[in-house]
Protein backbone atom coordinates (compact mmCIF):
# COMPACT_ATOMS: atom_id res chain seq x y z
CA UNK A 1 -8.39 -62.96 25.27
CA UNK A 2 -9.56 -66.43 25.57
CA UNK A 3 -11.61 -67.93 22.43
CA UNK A 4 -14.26 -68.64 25.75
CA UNK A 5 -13.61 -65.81 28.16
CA UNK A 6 -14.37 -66.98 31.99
CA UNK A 7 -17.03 -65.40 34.07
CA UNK A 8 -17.08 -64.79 37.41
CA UNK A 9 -21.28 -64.38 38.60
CA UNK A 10 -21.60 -62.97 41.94
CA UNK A 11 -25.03 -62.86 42.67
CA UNK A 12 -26.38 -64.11 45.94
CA UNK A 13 -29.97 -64.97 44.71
CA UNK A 14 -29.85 -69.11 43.76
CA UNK A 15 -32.32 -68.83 41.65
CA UNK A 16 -31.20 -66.06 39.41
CA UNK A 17 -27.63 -67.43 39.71
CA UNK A 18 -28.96 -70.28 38.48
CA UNK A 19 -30.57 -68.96 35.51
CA UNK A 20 -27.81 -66.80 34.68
CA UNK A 21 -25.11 -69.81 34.83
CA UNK A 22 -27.05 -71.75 32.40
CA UNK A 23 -27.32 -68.93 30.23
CA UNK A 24 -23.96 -68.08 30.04
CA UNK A 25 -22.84 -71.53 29.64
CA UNK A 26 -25.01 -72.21 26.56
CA UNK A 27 -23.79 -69.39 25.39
CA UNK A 28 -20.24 -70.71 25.36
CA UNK A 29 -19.24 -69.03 28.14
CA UNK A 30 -16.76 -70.35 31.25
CA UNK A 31 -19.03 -69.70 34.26
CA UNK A 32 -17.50 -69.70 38.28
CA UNK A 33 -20.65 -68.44 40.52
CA UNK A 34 -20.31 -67.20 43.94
CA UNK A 35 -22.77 -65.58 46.46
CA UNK A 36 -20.35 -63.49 48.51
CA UNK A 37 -17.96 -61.00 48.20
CA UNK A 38 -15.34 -62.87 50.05
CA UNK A 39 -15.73 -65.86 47.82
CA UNK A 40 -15.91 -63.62 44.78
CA UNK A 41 -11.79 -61.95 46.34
CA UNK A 42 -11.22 -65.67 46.22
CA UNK A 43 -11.85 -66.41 43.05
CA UNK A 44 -10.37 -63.39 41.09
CA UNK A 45 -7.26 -63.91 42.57
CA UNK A 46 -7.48 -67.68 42.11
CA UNK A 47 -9.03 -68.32 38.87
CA UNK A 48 -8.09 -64.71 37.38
CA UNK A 49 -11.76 -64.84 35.43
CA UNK A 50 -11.83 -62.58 32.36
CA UNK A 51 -14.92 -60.56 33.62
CA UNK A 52 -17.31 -60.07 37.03
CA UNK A 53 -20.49 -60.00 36.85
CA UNK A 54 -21.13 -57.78 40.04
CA UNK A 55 -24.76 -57.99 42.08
CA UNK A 56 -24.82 -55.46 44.57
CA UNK A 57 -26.90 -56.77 46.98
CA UNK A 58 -25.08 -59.34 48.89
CA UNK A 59 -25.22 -60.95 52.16
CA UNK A 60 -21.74 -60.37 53.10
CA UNK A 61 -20.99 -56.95 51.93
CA UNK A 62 -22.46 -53.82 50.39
CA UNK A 63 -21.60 -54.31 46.57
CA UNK A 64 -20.22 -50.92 46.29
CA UNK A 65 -17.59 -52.03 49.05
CA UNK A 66 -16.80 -55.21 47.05
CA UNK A 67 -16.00 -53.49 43.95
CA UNK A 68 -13.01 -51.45 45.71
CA UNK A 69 -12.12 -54.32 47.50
CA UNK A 70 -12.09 -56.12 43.76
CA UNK A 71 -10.04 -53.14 42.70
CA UNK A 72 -7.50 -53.54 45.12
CA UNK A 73 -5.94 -56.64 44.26
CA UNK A 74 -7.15 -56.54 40.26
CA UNK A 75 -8.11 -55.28 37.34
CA UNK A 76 -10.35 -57.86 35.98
CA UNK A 77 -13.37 -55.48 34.35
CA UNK A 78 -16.36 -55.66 36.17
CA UNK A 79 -20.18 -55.37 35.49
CA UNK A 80 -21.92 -54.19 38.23
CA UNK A 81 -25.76 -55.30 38.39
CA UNK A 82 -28.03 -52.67 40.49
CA UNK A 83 -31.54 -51.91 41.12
CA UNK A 84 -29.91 -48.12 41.83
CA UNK A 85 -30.90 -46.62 38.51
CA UNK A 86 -30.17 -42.63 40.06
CA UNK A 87 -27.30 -41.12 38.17
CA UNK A 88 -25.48 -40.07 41.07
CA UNK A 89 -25.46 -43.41 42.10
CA UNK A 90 -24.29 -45.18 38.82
CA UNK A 91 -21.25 -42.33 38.32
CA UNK A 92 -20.35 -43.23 42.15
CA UNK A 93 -20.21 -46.72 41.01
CA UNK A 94 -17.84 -45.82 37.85
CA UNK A 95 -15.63 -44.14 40.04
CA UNK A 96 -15.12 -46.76 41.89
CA UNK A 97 -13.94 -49.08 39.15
CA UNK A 98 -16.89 -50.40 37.59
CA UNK A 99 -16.05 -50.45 34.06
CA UNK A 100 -20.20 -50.78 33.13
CA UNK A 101 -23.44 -51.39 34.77
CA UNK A 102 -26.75 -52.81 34.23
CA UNK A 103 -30.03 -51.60 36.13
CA UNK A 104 -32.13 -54.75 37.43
CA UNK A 105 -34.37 -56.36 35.34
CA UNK A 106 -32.38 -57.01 32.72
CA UNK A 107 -32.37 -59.40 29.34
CA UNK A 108 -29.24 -62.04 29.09
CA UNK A 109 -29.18 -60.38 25.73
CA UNK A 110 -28.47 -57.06 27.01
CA UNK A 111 -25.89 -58.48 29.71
CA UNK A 112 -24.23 -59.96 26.94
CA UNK A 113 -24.22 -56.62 24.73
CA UNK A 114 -22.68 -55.06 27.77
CA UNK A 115 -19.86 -58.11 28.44
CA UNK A 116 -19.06 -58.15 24.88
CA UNK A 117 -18.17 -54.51 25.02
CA UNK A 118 -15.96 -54.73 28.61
CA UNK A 119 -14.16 -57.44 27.25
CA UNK A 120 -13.35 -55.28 23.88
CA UNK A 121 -11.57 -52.20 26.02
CA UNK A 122 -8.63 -54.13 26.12
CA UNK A 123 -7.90 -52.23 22.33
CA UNK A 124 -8.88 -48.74 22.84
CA UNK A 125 -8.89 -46.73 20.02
CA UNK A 126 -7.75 -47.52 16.53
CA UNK A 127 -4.23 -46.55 16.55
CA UNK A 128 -1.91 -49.34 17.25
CA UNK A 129 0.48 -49.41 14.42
CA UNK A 130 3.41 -49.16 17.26
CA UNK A 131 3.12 -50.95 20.12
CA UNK A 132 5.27 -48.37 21.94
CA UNK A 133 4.58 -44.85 22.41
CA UNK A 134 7.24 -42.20 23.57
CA UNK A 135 5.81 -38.85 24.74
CA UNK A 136 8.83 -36.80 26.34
CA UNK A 137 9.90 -39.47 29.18
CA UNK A 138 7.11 -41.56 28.77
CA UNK A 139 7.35 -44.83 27.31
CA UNK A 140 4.44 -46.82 27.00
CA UNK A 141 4.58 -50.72 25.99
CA UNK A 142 1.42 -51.39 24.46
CA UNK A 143 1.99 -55.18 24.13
CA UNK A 144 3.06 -55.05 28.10
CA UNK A 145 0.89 -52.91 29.30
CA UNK A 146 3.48 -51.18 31.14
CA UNK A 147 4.22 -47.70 31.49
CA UNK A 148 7.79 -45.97 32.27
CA UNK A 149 8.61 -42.20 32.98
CA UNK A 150 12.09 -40.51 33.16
CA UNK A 151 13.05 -44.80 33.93
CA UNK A 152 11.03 -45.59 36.83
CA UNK A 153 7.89 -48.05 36.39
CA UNK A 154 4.41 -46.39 36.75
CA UNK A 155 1.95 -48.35 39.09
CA UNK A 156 -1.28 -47.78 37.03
CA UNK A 157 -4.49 -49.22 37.06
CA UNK A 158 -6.08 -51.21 33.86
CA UNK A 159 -8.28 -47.88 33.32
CA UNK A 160 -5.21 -45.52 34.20
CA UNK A 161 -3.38 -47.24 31.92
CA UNK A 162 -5.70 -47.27 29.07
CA UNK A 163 -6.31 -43.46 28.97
CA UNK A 164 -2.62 -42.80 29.06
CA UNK A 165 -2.41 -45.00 25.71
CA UNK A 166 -5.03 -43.40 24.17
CA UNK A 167 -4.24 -39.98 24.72
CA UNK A 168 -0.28 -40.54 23.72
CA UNK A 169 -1.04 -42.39 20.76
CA UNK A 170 -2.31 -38.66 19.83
CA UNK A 171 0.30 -36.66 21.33
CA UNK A 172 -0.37 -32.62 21.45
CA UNK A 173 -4.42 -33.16 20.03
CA UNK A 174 -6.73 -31.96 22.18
CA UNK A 175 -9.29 -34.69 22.70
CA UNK A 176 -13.16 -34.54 24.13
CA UNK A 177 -14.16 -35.79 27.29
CA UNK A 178 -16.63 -37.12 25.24
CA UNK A 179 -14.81 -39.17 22.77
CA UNK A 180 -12.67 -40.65 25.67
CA UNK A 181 -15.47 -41.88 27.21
CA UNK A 182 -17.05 -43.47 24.48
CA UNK A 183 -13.53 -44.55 22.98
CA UNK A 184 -11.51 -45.59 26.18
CA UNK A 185 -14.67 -46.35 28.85
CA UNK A 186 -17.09 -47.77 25.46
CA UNK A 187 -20.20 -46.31 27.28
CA UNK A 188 -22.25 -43.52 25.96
CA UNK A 189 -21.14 -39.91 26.40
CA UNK A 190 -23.49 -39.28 29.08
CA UNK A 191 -22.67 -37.79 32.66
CA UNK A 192 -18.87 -38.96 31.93
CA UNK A 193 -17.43 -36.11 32.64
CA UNK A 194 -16.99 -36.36 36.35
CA UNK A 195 -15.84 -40.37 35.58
CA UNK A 196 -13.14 -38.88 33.36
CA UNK A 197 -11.80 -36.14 36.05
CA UNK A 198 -11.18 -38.65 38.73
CA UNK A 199 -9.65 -40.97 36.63
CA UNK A 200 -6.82 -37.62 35.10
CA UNK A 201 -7.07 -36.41 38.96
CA UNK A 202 -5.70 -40.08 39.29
CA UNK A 203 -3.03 -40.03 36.51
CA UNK A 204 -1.56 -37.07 37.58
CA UNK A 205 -0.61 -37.74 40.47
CA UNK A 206 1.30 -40.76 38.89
CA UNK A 207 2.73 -38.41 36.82
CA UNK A 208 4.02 -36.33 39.08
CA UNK A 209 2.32 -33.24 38.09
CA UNK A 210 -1.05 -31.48 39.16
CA UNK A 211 -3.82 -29.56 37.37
CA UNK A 212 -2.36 -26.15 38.39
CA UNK A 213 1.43 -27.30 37.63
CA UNK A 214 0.73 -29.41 34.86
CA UNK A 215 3.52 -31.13 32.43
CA UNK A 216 2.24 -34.01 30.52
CA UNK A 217 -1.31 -33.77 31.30
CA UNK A 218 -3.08 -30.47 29.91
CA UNK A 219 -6.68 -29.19 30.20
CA UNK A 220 -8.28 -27.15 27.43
CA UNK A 221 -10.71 -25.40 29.14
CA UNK A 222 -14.40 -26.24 27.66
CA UNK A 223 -12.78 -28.61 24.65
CA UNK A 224 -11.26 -31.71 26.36
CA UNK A 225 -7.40 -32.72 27.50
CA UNK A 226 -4.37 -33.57 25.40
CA UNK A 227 -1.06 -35.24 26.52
CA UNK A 228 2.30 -33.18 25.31
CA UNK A 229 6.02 -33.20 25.35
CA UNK A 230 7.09 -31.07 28.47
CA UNK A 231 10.50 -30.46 26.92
């Protein structure tokens, strides 16, 4: 990570964008500000920022709409802003890649708290002594970030990827739907569950496997999921 991590501000209000630029700039931050969500496509693939800060209400687009788009061609981690403070709402929003969210208003110091923990995931979890992990036919290159199973590549997203790590740097422990949340996602333990589902629903497809035929991926009913050896 950069020693001044770049932020991308999409937020279509000039006056808050304003504020929020020089904010983040005193800070010692790298700020690029946009107002749309095409300019904001534009930009992460251009300038490949090191976080998005996400308002939802633009001119151009429904925010929710942006994110996937943002999700489609990256995996920059994103900080979606919202005046949508329902739950249903915010876990709709983590499914669709948001990696946290704040609910409008909200104190520079707590959108700082909140960037300063995105831009941590990259290191989930404490075990890192090898930077590859071997499960079976799964070879995971920590350093990489790549992924490999029985020798072919696995496509996986930055959040895909992350749980994979986590859960194979543990191989055969069962682990809490909890504890991956607050470990892999670093967000509180609260309505994660459904977050975490999508995200194994996701994985297993890669893997080539489903819940009712599972081989890598196992669910212990009512304790939490563990990746094992299927040989």
């Amino acid at each position: 990570m950069p020693d001044m991590p770049t932020v991308l501000l999409v937020e279509d209000d000039p006056t808050i964008r304003s504020a929020l630029v020089r904010s983040l700039s005193k800070a010692g931050h790298v700020v690029r500000a946009v107002g749309t969500a095409l300019d904001a496509l534009r930009e992460v693939t251009s300038a490949r920022p090191d976080v998005v800060i996400l308002d939802l209400g633009l001119p151009d687009l429904d925010g929710a709409d942006a994110l996937r788009m943002l999700r489609g061609v990256c995996d920059v981690p994103v900080v979606v802003a919202t005046a949508r403070d329902n739950e249903r709402e915010i876990v709709r929003l983590l499914n669709s890649g948001a990696d946290d969210y704040l609910v409008k208003p909200f104190s520079f110091e707590h959108l700082t708290a909140r960037m300063t923990a995105v831009l941590r995931r990259s290191s989930p979890g404490e075990v890192r002594r090898d930077p590859t992990l071997t499960v079976g036919g799964l070879r995971i290159d920590l350093n990489r970030r790549e992924a490999v199973l029985d020798g072919a590549p696995l496509d996986l997203a930055r959040r895909e990827f992350d749980l994979l790590a986590y859960l194979a740097a543990r191989p055969g422990t069962v682990v809490s739907r909890r504890e991956l949340v607050e470990a892999v996602w670093r967000q509180p333990a609260v309505g994660g569950d459904q977050t975490i589902d999508v995200h194994l629903s996701w994985l297993r497809r890669k893997l080539g496997e489903t819940a009712a035929a599972p081989r890598y991926l196992r669910t212990v009913r009512g304790v939490g999921v563990k990746l094992v050896d299927p040989t």
